[in-house]
Protein backbone atom coordinates (compact mmCIF):
# COMPACT_ATOMS: atom_id res chain seq x y z
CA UNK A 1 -19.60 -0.02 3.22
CA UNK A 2 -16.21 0.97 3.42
CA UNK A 3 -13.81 1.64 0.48
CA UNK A 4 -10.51 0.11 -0.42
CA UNK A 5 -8.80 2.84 0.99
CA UNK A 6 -10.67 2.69 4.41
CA UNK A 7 -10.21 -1.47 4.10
CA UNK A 8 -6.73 -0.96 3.61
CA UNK A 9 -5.87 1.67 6.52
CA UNK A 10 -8.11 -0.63 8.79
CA UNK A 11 -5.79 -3.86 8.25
CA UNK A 12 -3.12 -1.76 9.02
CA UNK A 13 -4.22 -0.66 12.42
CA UNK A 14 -5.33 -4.42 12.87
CA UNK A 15 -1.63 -4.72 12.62
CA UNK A 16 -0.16 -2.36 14.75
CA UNK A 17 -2.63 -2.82 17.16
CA UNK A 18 -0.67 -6.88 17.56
CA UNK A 19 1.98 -4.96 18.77
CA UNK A 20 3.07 -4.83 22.37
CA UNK A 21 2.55 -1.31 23.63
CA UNK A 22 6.45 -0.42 23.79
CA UNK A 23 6.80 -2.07 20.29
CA UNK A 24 4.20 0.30 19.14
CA UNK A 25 6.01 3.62 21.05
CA UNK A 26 9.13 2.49 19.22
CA UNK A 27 8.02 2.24 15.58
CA UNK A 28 6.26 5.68 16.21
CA UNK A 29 9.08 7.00 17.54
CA UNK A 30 11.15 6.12 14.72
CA UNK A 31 8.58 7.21 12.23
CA UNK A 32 8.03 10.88 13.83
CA UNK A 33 11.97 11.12 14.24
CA UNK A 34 12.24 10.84 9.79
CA UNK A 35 9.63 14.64 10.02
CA UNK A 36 11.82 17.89 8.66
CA UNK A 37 11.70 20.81 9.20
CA UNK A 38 10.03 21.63 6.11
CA UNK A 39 7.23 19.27 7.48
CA UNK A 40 7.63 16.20 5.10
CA UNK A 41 9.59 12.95 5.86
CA UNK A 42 12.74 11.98 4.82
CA UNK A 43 13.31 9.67 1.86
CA UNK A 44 15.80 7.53 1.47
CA UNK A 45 18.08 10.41 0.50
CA UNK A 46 17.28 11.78 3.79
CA UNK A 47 15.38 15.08 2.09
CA UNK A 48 11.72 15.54 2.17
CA UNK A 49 9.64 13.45 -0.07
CA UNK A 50 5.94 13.34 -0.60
CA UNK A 51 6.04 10.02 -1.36
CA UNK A 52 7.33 8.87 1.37
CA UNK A 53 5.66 11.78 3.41
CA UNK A 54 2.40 9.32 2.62
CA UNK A 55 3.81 6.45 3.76
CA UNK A 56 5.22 7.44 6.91
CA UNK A 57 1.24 9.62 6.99
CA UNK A 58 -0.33 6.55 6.78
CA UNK A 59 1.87 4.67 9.13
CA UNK A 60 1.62 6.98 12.35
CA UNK A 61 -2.69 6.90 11.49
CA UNK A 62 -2.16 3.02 11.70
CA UNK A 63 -0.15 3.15 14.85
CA UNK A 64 -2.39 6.27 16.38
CA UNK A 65 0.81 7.95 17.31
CA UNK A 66 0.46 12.02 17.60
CA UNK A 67 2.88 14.16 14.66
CA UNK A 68 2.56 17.05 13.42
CA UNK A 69 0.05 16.77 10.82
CA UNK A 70 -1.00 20.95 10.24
CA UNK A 71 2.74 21.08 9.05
CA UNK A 72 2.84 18.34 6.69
CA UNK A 73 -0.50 19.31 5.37
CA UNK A 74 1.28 22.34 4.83
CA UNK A 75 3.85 20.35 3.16
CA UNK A 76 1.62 18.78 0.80
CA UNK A 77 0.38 21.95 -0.13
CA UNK A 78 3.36 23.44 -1.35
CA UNK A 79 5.37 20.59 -2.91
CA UNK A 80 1.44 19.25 -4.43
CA UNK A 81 1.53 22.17 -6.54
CA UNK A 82 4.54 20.99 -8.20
CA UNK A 83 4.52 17.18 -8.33
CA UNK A 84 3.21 15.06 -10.97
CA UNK A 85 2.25 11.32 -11.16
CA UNK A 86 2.20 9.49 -8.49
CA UNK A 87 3.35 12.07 -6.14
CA UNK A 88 0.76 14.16 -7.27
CA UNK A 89 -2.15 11.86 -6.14
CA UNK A 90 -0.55 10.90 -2.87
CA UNK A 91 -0.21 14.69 -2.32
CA UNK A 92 -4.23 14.79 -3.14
CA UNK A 93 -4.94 11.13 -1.23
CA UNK A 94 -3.32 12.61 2.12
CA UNK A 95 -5.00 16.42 1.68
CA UNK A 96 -8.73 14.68 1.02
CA UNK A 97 -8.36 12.44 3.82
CA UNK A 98 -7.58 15.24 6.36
CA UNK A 99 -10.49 17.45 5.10
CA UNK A 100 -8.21 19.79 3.48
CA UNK A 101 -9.57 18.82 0.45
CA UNK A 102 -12.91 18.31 -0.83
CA UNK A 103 -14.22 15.81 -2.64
CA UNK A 104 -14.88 16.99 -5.51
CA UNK A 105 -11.65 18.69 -6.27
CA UNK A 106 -10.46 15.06 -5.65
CA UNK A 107 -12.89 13.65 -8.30
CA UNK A 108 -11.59 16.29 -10.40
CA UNK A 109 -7.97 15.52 -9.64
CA UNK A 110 -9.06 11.68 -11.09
CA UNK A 111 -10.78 13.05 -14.38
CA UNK A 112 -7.52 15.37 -14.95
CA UNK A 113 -4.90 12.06 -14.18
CA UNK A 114 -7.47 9.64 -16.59
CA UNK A 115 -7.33 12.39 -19.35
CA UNK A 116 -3.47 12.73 -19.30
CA UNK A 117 -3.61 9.09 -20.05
CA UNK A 118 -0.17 8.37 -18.83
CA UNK A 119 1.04 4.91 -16.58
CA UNK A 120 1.71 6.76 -13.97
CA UNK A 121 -1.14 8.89 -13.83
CA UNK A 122 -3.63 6.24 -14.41
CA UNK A 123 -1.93 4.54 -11.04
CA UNK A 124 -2.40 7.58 -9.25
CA UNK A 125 -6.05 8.10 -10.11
CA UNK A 126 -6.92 4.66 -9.17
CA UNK A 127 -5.62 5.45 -5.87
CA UNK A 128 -7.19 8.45 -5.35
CA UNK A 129 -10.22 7.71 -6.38
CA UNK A 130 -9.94 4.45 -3.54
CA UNK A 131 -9.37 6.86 -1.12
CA UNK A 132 -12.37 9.55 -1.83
CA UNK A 133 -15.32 7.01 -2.47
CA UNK A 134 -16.35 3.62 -3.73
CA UNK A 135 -15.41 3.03 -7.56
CA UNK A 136 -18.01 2.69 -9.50
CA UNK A 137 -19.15 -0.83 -10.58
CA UNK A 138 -19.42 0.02 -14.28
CA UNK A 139 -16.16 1.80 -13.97
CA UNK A 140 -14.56 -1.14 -12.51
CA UNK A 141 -15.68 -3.23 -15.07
CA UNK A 142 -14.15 -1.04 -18.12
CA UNK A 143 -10.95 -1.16 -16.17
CA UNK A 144 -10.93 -4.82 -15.96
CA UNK A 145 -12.40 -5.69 -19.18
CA UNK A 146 -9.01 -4.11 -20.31
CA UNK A 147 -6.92 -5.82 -18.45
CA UNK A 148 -8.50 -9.35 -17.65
CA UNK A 149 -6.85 -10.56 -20.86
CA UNK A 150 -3.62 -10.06 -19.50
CA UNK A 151 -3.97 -11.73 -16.12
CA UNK A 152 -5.76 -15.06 -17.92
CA UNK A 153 -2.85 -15.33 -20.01
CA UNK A 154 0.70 -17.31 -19.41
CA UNK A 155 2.21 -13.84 -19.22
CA UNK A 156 0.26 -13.44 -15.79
CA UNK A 157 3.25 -15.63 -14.48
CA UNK A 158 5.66 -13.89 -15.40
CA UNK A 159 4.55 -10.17 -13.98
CA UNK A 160 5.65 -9.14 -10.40
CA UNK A 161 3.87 -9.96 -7.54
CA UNK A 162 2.38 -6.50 -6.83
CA UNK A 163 1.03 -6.36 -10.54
CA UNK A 164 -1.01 -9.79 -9.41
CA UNK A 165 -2.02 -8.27 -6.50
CA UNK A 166 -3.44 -5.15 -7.95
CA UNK A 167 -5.25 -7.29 -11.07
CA UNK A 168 -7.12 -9.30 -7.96
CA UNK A 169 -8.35 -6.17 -6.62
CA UNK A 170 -9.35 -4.95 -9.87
CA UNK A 171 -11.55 -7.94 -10.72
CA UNK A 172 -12.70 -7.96 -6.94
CA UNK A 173 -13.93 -4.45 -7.54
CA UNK A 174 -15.57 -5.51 -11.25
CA UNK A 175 -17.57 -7.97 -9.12
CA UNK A 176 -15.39 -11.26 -10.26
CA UNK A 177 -13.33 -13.12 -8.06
CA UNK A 178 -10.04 -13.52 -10.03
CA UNK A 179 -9.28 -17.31 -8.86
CA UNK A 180 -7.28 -17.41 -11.99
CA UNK A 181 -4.64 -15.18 -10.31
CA UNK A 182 -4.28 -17.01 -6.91
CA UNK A 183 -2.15 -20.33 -8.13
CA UNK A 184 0.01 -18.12 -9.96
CA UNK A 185 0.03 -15.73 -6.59
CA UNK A 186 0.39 -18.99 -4.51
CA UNK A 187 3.50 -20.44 -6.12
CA UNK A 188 5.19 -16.77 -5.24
CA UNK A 189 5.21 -18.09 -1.40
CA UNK A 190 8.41 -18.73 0.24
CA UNK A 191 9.21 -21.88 2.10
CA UNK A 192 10.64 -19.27 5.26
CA UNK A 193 7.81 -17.04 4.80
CA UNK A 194 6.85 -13.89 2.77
CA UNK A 195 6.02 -13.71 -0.95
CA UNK A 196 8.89 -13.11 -3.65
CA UNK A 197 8.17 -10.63 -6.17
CA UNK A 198 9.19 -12.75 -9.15
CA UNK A 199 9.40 -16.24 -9.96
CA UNK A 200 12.85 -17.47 -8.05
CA UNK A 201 13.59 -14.53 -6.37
CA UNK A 202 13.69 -14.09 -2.20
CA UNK A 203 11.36 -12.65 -0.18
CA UNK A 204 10.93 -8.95 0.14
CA UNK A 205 8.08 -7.15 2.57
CA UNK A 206 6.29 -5.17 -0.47
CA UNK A 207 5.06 -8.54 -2.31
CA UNK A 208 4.76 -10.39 1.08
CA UNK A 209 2.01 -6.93 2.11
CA UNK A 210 0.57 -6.65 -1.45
CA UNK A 211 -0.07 -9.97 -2.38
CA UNK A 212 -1.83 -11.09 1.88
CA UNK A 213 -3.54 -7.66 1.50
CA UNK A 214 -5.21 -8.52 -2.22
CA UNK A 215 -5.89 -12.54 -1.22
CA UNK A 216 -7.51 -11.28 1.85
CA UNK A 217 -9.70 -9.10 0.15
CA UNK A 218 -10.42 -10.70 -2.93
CA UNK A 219 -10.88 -14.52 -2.29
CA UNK A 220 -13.40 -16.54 -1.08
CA UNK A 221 -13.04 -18.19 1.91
CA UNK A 222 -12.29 -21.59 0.30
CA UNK A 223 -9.22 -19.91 -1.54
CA UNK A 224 -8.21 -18.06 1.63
CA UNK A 225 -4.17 -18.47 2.04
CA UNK A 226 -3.33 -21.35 2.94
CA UNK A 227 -1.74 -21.74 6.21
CA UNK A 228 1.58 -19.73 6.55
CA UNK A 229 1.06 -16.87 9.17
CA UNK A 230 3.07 -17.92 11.57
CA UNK A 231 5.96 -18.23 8.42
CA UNK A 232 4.97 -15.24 7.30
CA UNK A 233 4.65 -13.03 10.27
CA UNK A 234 8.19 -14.53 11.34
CA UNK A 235 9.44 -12.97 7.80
CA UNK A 236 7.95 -9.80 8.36
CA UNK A 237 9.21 -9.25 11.98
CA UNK A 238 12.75 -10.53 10.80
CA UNK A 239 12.93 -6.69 8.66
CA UNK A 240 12.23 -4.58 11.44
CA UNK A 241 15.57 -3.59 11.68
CA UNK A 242 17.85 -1.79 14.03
CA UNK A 243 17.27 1.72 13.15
CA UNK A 244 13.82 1.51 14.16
CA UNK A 245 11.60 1.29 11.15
CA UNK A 246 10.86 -1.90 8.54
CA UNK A 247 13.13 -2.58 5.54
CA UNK A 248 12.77 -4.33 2.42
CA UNK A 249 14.15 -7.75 3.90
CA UNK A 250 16.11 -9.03 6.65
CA UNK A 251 19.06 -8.15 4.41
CA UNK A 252 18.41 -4.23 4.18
CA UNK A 253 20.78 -1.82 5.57
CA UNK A 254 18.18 0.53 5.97
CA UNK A 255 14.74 1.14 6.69
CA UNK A 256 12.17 3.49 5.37
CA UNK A 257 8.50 4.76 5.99
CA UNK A 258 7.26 2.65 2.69
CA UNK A 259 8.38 -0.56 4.30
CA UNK A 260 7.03 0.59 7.67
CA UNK A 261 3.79 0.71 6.47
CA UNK A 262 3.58 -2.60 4.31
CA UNK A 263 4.92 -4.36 7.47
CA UNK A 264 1.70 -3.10 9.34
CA UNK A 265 -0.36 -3.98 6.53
CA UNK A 266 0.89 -7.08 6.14
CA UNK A 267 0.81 -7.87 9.92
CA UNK A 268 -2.86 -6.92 9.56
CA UNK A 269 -3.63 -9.78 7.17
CA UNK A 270 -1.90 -12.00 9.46
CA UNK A 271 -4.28 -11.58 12.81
């Protein structure tokens, strides 16, 4: 059975793969073209950043598009042994994946990030340990056993989109279905297409990714979302912009490797 990770990184591909050939070429193109010297990709300060290192990573595995991937493992490396957070496990997530990590360091890489105790390394544990192996059920369970009251509660409709998507998955993963979440997750759709991140707000490509990509996964087919693909695929198509890469909406100046990568994932849910 595959993990999350694997689940995720196949819905991508689903989406890139919807893409015309020269469409495809393009985007890579773009993608390869944000690689320094230093082997990382640019940021949206134009320097290196392992953050967005793994999002333009996992975009170019999506599209299947050839980089150089011994110098940004090289990359990861260096600037891993300095980052923290976040950073820190998409350093690890992108080193285990390529085999230049094993397992088990990444297991220990969780226990260190679950002992610090902080926000942001109890994010970046959860991630890594969806991209080295299936999460325990029990473990699941704890997690949303600590959380469930939160997303049964009136102040579920008030958290961002992505927050609802990622308490979906977790009670998906504890073996629940979450059903609770999906009005509150269906009243964030758009009338043009995409999801908003808050209550009111427009449209923007991370909720619109996060919140097909949990639904998908998480519902049951009787709860599946309702029919807006065609809306929604519009939306996400309308922030591939002119420099070659996705942006947060239509309205960006700029796009970036992150927003590459949720518009393949998002395409994914649509096909």
């Amino acid at each position: 059975m595959d993990n999350l990770f694997q689940t995720m990184e196949a819905t991508a591909e689903r989406g890139a793969e919807g893409l015309t050939p020269q469409a495809r070429e393009a985007l890579a193109a773009a993608v390869r073209a944000l690689q320094q010297s230093d082997g990382g990709f640019a940021g949206l300060d134009g320097r290196s950043d392992l953050y967005y290192s793994f999002f333009a990573w996992l975009s170019l595995r999506a599209l299947k598009a050839s980089f150089n991937c011994e110098q940004l493992c090289s990359y990861a490396v260096a600037r891993g042994r300095e980052a923290q957070g976040v950073d820190a496990r998409c350093a690890e997530i992108l080193l285990v994946r390529e085999g230049r990590r094993s397992r088990a360091a990444g297991w220990m890489a969780v226990a260190g990030a679950l002992l610090r105790g902080g926000a942001l390394d109890m994010y970046g544990a959860f991630l890594l340990a969806l991209a080295i192996g299936e999460v325990p059920r029990v473990a699941a369970r704890l997690a949303w056993r600590r959380t469930r009251r939160l997303f049964e509660s009136d102040a579920a409709k008030r958290l961002p989109t992505p927050r609802l998507a990622a308490g979906l998955i977790q009670a998906t993963l504890a073996g629940e279905c979450g059903t609770g979440l999906l009005p509150v997750l269906s009243a964030r759709q758009c009338r043009g297409g995409g999801f908003a991140s808050a209550e009111g707000a427009a449209a923007d490509l991370l909720a619109t990714a996060v919140a097909r990509f949990a639904w998908r996964c998480s519902a049951e087919p009787a709860h599946r979302i309702p029919g807006e693909a065609q809306k929604d695929m519009a939306f996400i198509e309308a922030c591939w912009l002119e420099d070659g890469l996705f942006g947060a909406s239509p309205a960006a100046l700029h796009g970036d490797a992150e927003h590459t990568f949720y518009a393949l994932l998002a395409l994914g849910t649509c096909r």
